[in-house]
C-alpha atoms as a PDB file:
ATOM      1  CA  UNK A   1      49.554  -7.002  23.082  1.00  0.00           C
ATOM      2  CA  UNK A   2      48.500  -4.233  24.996  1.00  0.00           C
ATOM      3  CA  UNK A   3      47.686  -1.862  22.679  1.00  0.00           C
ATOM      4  CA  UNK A   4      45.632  -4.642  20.941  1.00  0.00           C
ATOM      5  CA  UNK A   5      43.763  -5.172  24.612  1.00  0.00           C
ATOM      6  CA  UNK A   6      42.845  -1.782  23.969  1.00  0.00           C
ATOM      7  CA  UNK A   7      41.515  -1.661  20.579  1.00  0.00           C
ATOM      8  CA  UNK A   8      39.701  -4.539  21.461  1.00  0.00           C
ATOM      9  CA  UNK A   9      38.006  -3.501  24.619  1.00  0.00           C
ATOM     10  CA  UNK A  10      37.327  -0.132  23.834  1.00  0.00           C
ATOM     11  CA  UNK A  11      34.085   0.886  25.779  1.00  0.00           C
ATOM     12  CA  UNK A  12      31.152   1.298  22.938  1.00  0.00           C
ATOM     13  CA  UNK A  13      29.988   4.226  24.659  1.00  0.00           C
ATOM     14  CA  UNK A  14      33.190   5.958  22.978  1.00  0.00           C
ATOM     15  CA  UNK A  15      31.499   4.422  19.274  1.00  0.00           C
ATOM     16  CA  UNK A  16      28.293   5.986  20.379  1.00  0.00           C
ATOM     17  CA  UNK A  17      29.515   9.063  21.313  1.00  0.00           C
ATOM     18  CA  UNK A  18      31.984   9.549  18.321  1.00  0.00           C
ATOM     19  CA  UNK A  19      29.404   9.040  15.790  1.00  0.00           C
ATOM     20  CA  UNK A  20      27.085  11.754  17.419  1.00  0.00           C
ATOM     21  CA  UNK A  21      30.211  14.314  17.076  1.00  0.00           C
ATOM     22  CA  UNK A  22      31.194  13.625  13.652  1.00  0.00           C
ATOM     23  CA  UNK A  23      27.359  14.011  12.617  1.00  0.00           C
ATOM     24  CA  UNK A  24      27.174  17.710  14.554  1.00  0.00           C
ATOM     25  CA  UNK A  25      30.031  18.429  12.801  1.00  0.00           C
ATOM     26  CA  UNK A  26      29.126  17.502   9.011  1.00  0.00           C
ATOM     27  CA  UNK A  27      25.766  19.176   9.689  1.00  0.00           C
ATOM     28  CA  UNK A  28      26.876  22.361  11.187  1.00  0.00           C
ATOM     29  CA  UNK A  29      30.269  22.261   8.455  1.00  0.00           C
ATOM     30  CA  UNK A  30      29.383  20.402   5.284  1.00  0.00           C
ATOM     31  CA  UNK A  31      32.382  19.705   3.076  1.00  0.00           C
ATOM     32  CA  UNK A  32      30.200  19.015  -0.062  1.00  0.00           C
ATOM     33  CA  UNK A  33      31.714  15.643  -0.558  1.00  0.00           C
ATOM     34  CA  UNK A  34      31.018  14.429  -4.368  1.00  0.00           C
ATOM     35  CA  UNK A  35      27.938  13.298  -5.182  1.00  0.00           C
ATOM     36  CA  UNK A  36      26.955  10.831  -7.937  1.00  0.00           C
ATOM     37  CA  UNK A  37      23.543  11.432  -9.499  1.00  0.00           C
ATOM     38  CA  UNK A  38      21.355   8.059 -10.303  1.00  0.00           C
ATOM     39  CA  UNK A  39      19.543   8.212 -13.859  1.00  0.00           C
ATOM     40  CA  UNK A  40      16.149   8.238 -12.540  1.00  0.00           C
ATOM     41  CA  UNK A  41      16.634  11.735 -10.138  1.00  0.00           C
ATOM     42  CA  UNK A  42      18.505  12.948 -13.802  1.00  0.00           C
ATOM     43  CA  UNK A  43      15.002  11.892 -15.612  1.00  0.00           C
ATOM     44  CA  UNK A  44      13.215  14.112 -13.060  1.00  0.00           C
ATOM     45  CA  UNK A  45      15.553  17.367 -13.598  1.00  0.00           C
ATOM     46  CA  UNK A  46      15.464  17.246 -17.589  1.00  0.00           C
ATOM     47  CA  UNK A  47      11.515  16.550 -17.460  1.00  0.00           C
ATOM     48  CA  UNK A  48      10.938  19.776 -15.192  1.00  0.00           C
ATOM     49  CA  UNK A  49      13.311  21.376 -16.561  1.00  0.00           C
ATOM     50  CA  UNK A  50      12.461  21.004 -20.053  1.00  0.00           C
ATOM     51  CA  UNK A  51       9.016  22.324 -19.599  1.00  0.00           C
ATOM     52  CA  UNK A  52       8.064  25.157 -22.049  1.00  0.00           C
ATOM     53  CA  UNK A  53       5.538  28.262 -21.498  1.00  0.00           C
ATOM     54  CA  UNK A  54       1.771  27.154 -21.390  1.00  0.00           C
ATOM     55  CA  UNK A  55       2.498  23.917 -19.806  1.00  0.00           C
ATOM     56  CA  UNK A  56      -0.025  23.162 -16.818  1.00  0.00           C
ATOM     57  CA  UNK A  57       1.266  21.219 -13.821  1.00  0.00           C
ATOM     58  CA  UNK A  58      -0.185  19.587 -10.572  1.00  0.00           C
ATOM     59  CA  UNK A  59       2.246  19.422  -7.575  1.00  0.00           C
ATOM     60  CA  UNK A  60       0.528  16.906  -4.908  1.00  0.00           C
ATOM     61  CA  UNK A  61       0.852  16.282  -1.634  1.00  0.00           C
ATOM     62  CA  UNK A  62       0.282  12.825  -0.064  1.00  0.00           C
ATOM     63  CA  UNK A  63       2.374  13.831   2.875  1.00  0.00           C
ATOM     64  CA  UNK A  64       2.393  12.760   6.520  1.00  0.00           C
ATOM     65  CA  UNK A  65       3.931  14.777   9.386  1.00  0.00           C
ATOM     66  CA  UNK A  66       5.779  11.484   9.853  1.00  0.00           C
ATOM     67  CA  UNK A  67       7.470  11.493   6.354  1.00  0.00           C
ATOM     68  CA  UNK A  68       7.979  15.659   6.172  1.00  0.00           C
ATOM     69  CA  UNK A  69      11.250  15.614   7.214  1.00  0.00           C
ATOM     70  CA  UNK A  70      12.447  12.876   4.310  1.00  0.00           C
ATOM     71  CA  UNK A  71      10.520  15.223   1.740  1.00  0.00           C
ATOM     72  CA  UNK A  72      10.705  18.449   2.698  1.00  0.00           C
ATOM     73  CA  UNK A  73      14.158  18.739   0.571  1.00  0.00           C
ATOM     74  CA  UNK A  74      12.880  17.205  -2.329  1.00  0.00           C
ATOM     75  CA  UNK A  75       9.704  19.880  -1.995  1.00  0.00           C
ATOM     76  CA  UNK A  76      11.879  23.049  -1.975  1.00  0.00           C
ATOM     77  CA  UNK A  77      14.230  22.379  -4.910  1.00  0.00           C
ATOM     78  CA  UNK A  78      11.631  20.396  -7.622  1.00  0.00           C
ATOM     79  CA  UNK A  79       8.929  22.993  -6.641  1.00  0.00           C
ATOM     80  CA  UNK A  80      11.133  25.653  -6.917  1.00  0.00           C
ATOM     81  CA  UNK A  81      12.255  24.550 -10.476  1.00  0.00           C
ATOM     82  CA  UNK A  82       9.135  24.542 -11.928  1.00  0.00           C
ATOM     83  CA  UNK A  83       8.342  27.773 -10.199  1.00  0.00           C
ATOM     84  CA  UNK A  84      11.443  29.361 -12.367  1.00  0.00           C
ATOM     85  CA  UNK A  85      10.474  27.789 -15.764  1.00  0.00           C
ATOM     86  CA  UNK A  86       8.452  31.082 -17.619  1.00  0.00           C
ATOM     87  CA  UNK A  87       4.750  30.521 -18.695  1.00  0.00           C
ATOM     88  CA  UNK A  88       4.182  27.362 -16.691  1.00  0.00           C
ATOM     89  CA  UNK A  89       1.327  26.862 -14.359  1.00  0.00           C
ATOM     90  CA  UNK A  90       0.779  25.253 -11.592  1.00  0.00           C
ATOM     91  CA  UNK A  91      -2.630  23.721  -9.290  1.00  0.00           C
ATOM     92  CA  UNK A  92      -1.293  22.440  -6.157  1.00  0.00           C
ATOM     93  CA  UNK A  93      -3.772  19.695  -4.526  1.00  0.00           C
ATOM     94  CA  UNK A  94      -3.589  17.462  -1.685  1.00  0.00           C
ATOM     95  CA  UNK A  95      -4.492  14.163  -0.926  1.00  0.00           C
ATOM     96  CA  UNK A  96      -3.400  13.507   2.525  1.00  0.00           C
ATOM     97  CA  UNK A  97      -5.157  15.458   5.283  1.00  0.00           C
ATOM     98  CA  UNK A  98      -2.188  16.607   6.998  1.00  0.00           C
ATOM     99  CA  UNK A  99      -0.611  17.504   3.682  1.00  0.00           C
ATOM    100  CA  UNK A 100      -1.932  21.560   3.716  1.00  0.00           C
ATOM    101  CA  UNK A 101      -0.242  22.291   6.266  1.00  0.00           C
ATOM    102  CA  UNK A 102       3.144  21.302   4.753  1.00  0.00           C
ATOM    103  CA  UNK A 103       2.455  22.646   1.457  1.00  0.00           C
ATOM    104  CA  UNK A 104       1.787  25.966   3.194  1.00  0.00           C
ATOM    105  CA  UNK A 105       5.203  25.667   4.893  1.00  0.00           C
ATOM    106  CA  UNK A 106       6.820  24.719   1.766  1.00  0.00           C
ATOM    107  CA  UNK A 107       5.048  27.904  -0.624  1.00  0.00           C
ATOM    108  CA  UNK A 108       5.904  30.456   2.433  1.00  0.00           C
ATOM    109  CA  UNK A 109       9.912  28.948   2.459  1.00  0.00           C
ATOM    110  CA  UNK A 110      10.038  29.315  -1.096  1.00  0.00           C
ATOM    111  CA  UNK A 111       8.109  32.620  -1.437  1.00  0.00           C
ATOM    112  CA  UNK A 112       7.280  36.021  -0.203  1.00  0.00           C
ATOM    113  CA  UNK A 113       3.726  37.682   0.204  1.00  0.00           C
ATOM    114  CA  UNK A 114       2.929  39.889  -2.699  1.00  0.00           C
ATOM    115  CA  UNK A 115       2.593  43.498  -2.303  1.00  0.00           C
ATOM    116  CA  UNK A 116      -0.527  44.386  -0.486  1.00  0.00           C
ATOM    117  CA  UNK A 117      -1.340  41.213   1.399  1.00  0.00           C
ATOM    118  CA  UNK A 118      -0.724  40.121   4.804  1.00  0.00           C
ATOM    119  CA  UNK A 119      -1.666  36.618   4.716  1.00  0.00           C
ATOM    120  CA  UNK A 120      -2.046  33.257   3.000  1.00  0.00           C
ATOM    121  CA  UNK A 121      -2.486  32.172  -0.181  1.00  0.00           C
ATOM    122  CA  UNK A 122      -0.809  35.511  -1.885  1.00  0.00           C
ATOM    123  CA  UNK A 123       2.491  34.460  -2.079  1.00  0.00           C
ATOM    124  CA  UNK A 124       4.843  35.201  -5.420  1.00  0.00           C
ATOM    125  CA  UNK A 125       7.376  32.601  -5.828  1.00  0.00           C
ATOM    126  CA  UNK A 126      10.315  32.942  -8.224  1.00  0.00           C
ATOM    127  CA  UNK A 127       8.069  35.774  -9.716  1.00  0.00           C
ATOM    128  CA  UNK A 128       5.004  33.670 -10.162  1.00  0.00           C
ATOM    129  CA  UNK A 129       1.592  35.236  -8.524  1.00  0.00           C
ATOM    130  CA  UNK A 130      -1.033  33.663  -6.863  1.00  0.00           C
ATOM    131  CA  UNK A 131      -4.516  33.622  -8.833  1.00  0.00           C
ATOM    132  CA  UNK A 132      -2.151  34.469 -12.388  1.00  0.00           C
ATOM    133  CA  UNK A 133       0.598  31.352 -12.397  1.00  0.00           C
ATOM    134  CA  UNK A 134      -0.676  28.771 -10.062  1.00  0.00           C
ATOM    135  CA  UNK A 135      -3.613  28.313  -7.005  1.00  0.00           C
ATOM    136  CA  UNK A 136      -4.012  25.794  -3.819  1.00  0.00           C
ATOM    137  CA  UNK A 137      -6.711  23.714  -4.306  1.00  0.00           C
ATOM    138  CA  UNK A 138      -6.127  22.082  -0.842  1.00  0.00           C
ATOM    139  CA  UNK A 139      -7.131  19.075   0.121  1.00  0.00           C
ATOM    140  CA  UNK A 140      -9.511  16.091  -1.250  1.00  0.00           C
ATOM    141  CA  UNK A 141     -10.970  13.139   0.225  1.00  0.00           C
ATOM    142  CA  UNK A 142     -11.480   9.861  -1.913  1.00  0.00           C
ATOM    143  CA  UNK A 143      -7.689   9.296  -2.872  1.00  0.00           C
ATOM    144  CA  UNK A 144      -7.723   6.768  -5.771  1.00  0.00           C
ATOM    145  CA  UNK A 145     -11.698   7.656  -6.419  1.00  0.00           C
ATOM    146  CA  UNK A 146     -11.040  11.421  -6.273  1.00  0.00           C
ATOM    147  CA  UNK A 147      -7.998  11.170  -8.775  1.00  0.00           C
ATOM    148  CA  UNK A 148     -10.213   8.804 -10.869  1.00  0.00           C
ATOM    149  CA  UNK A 149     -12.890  11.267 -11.218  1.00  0.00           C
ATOM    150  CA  UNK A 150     -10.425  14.287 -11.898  1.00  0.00           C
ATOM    151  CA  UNK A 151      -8.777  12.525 -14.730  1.00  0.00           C
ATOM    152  CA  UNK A 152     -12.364  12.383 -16.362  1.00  0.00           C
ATOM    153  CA  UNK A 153     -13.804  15.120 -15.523  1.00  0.00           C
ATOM    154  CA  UNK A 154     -10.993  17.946 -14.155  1.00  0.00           C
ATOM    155  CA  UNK A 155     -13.562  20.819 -13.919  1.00  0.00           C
ATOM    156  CA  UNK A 156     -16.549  18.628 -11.815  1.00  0.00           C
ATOM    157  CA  UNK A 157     -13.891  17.435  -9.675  1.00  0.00           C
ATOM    158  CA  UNK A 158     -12.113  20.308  -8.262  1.00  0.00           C
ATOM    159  CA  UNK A 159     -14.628  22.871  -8.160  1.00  0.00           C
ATOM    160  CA  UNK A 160     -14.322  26.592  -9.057  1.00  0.00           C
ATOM    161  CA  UNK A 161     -12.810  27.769  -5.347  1.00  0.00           C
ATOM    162  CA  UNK A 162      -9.712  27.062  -4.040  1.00  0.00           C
ATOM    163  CA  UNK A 163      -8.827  25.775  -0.563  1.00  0.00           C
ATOM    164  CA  UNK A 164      -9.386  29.232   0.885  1.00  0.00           C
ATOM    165  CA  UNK A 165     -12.606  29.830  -0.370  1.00  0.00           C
ATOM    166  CA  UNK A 166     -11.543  31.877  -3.294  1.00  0.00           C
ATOM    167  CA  UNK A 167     -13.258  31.899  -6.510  1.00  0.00           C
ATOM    168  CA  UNK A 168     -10.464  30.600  -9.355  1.00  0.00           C
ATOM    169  CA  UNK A 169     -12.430  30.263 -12.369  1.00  0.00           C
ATOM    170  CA  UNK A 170     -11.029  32.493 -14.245  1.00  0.00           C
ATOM    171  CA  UNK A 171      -7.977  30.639 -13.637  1.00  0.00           C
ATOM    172  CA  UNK A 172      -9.026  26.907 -14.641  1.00  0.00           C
ATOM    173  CA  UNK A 173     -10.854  28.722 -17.607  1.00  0.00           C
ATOM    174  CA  UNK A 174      -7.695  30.448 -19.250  1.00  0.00           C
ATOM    175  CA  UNK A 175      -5.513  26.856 -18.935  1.00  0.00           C
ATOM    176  CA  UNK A 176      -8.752  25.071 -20.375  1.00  0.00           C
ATOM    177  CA  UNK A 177      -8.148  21.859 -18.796  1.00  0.00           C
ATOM    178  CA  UNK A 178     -10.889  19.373 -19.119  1.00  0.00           C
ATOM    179  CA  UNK A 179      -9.612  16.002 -18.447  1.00  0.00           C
ATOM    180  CA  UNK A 180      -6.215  14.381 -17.773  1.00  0.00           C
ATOM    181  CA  UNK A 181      -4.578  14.405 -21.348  1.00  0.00           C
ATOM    182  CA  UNK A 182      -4.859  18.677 -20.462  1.00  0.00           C
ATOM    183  CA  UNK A 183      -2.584  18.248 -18.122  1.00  0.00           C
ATOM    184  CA  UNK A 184       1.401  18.337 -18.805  1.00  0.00           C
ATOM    185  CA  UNK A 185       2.775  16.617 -15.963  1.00  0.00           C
ATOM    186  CA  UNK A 186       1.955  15.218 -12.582  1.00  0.00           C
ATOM    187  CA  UNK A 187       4.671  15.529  -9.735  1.00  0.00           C
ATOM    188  CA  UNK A 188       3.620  13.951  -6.468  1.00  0.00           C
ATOM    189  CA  UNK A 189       5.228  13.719  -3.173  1.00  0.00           C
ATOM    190  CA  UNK A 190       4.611  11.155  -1.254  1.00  0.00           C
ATOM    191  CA  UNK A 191       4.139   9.560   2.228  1.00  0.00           C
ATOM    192  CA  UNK A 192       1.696   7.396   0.639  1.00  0.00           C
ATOM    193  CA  UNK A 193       0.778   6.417  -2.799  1.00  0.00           C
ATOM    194  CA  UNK A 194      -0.411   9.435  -4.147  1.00  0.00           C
ATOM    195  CA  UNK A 195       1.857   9.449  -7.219  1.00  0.00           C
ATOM    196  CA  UNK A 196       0.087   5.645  -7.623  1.00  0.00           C
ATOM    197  CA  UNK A 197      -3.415   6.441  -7.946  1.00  0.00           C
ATOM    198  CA  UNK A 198      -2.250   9.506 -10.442  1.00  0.00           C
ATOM    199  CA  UNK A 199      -0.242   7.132 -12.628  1.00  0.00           C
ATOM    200  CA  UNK A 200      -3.155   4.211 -13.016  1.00  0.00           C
ATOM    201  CA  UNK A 201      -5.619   6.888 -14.226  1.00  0.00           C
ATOM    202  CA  UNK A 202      -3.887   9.909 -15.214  1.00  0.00           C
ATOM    203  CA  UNK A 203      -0.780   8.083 -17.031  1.00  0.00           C
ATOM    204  CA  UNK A 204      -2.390   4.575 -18.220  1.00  0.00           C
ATOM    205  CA  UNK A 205      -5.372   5.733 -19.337  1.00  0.00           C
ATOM    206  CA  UNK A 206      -4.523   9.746 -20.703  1.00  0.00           C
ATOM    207  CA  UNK A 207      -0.718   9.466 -20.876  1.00  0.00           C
ATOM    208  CA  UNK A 208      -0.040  12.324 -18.887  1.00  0.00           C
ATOM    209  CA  UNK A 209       3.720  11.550 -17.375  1.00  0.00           C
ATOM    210  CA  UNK A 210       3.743  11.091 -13.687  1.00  0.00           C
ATOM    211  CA  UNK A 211       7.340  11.387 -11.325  1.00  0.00           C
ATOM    212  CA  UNK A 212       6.675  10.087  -7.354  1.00  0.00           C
ATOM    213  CA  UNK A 213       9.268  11.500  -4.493  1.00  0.00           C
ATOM    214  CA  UNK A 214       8.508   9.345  -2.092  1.00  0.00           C
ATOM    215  CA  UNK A 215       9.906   8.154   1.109  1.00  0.00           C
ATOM    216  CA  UNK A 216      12.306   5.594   1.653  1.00  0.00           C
ATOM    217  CA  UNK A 217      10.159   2.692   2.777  1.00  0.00           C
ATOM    218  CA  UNK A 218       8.419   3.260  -0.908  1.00  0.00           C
ATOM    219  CA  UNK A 219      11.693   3.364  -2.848  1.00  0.00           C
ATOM    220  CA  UNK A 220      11.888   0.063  -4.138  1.00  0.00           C
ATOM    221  CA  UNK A 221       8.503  -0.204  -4.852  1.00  0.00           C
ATOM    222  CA  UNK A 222       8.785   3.014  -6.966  1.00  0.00           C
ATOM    223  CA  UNK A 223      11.259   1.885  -8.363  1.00  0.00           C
ATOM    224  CA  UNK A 224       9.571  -1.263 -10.044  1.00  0.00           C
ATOM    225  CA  UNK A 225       7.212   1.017 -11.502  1.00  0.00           C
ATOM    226  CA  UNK A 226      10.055   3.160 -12.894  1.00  0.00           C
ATOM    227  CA  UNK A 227      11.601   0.464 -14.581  1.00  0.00           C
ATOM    228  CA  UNK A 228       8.064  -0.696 -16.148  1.00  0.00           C
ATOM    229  CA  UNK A 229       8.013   2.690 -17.319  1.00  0.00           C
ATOM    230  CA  UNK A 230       4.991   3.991 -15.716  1.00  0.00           C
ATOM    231  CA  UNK A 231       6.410   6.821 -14.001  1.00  0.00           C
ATOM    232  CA  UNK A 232       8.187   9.253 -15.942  1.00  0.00           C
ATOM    233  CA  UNK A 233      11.099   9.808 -13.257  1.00  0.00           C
ATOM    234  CA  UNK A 234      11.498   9.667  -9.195  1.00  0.00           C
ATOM    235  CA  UNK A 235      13.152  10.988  -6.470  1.00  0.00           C
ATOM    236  CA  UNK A 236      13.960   8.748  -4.036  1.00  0.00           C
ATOM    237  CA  UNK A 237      14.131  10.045  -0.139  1.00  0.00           C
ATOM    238  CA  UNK A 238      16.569  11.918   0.887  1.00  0.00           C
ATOM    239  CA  UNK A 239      19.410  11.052  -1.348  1.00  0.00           C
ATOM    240  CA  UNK A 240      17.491  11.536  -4.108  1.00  0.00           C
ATOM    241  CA  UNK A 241      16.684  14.930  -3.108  1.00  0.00           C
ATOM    242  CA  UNK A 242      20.436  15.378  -1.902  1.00  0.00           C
ATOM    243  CA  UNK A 243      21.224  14.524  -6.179  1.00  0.00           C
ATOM    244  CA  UNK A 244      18.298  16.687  -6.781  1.00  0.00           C
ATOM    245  CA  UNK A 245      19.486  19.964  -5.054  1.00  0.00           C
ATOM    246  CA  UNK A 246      22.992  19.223  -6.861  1.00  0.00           C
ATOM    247  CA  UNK A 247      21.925  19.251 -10.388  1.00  0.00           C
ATOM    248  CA  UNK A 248      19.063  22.269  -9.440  1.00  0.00           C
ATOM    249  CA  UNK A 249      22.635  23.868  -7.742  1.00  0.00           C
ATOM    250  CA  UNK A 250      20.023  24.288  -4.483  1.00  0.00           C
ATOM    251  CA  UNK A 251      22.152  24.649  -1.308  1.00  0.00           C
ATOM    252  CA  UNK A 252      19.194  22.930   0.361  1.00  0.00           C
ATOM    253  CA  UNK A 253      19.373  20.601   3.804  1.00  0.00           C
ATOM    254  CA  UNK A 254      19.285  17.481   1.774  1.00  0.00           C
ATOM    255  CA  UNK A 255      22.768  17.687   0.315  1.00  0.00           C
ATOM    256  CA  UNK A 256      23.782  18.458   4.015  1.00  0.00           C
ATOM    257  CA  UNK A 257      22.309  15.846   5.618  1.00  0.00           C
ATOM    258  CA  UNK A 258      24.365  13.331   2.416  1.00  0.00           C
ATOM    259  CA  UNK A 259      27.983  15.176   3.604  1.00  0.00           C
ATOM    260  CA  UNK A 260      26.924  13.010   7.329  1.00  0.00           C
ATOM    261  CA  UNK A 261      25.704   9.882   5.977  1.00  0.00           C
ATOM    262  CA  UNK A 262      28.741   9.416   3.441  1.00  0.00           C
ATOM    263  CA  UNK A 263      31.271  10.180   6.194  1.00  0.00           C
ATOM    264  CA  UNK A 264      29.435   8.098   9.199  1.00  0.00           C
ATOM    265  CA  UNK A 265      29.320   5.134   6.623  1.00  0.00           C
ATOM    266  CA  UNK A 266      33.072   5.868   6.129  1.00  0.00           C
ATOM    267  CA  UNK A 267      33.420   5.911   9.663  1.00  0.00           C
ATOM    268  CA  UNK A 268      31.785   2.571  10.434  1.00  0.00           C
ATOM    269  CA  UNK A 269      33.791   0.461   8.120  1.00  0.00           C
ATOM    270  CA  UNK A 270      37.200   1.791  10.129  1.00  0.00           C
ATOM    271  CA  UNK A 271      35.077   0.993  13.395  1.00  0.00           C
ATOM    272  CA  UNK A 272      34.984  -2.789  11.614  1.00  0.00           C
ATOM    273  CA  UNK A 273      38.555  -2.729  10.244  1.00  0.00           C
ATOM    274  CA  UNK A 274      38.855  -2.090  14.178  1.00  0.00           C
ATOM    275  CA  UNK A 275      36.786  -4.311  15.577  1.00  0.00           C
ATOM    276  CA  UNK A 276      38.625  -7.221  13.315  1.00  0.00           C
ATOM    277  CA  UNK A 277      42.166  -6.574  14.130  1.00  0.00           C
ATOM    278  CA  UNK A 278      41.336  -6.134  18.478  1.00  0.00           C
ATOM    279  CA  UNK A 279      39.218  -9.554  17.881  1.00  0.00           C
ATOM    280  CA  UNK A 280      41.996 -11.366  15.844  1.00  0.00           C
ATOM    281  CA  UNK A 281      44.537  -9.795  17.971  1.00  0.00           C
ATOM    282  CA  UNK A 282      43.781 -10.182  21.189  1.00  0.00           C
ATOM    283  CA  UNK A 283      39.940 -11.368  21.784  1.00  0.00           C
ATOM    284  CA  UNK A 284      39.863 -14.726  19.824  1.00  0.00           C
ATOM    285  CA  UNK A 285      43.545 -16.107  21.456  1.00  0.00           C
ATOM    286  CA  UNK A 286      42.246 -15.170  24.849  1.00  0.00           C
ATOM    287  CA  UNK A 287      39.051 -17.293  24.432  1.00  0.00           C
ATOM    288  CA  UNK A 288      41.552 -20.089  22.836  1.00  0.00           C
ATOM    289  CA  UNK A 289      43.617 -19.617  26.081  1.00  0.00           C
ATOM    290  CA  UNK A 290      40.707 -21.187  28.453  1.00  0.00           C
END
């Protein structure tokens, strides 16, 4: 009976504190527990992966400071995919206001400055040059109106200089993209529904494939447009950038992070096996006592 008493009025400050260990630990000593990948994050990976010299894609950021941290794993491996895949180019635009400064972060974390330059936006990543492979076009205003007008009329809409003032016609004039159907695919990362207003005119009316990483408060909303088959693939929050990282074979944070939640989860159902047997055992026959 005693040692039921004790199981059963075990001071919660002991739960609290345990759980705050355990997480230090997996985060500072990740096991790299197994990891099942979901088809939709496996859609994403074959669709970047499969993409083929001459291919032109826009990375955009609709990202919040207050959704960063569930992206920002998601951003380093799927950017730095299409990065390694030869030949393919890349315009990176924003519609979020905050969102340049992330993107910065994320092109300096995944690259280095080129020979000769000091500063931003001359930054090779995986090889790729600024000005050759891919520019910054920065950020927009207008969100669904903006993308609207892009999909008709790419050239009008983004101008000839980038987000640093730089002129990168020469660029937009070798890829030769004129409207939406130009463009090969359309990943998005998202606080907000950037990935959305590229789908309804990008995708539905030019049938350039879209894929939305978004964070978890839009995951099953995603998801439903997933299933209708209007995005071509998505990566859902942190676990989906956790499965992500795993097929890319990126050590990145993400997969980290999944090592704590899977063993914390584990954790909690033997604090509610525990919970049971000191309430069965000793709470519930003391309260049938008085």
């Amino acid at each position: 009976m005693s040692l039921l008493k004790t199981i059963a009025t075990i001071d919660r400050r002991i739960y609290y504190s345990a759980v705050f260990i355990i997480t230090a630990i997996m985060l500072l000593f990740p096991i790299g527990l197994p990891l099942k990948v979901s088809p939709e994050v496996r859609a994403a990976y074959n669709m970047i992966d499969s993409l083929e010299p001459g291919d032109v894609v826009i990375i955009n950021f609709c990202i919040t400071a207050s959704g960063y941290n569930e992206l920002k794993g998601a951003c380093n491996s799927m950017i730095a995919h299409v990065f390694e895949k030869p030949g393919v180019k890349v315009i990176f635009t924003a519609t979020a206001d905050q969102a340049p400064i992330m993107l910065e972060e994320i092109i300096a974390n995944n690259g280095d400055l080129m020979s000769g330059y000091s500063n931003y936006p001359y930054y090779e990543i995986r090889g790729k040059k600024y000005g050759v492979d891919y520019i910054n076009m920065g950020y927009y205003p207008g969100l669904f109106k903006w993308v609207a007008a892009l999909s008709a009329d790419f050239r009008g809409s983004l101008g000839n200089n980038d987000w640093y003032g730089l002129d990168v016609q020469e660029f937009l004039d070798s890829n030769g993209i004129m409207e939406a159907k130009d463009v090969d695919l359309v990943l998005s990362f998202d606080s907000d529904d950037g990935a959305g207003d590229f789908m309804r005119y990008f995708y539905l009316e030019y049938g350039t494939p879209v894929m939305q990483s978004m964070i978890g408060v839009m995951v099953a909303g995603a998801k439903v447009e997933y299933n209708a088959g209007n995005y071509a693939a998505i990566v859902p929050s942190i676990r989906g950038a956790a499965e992500y990282q795993f097929l890319a074979d990126y050590p990145g944070f993400a997969l980290t992070q999944m090592d704590a939640f899977s063993i914390i989860q584990f954790f909690l159902i033997f604090l509610m096996i525990l919970g049971n047997i000191g309430y069965y055992g000793y709470t519930r026959n003391l309260k049938e006592v008085k």
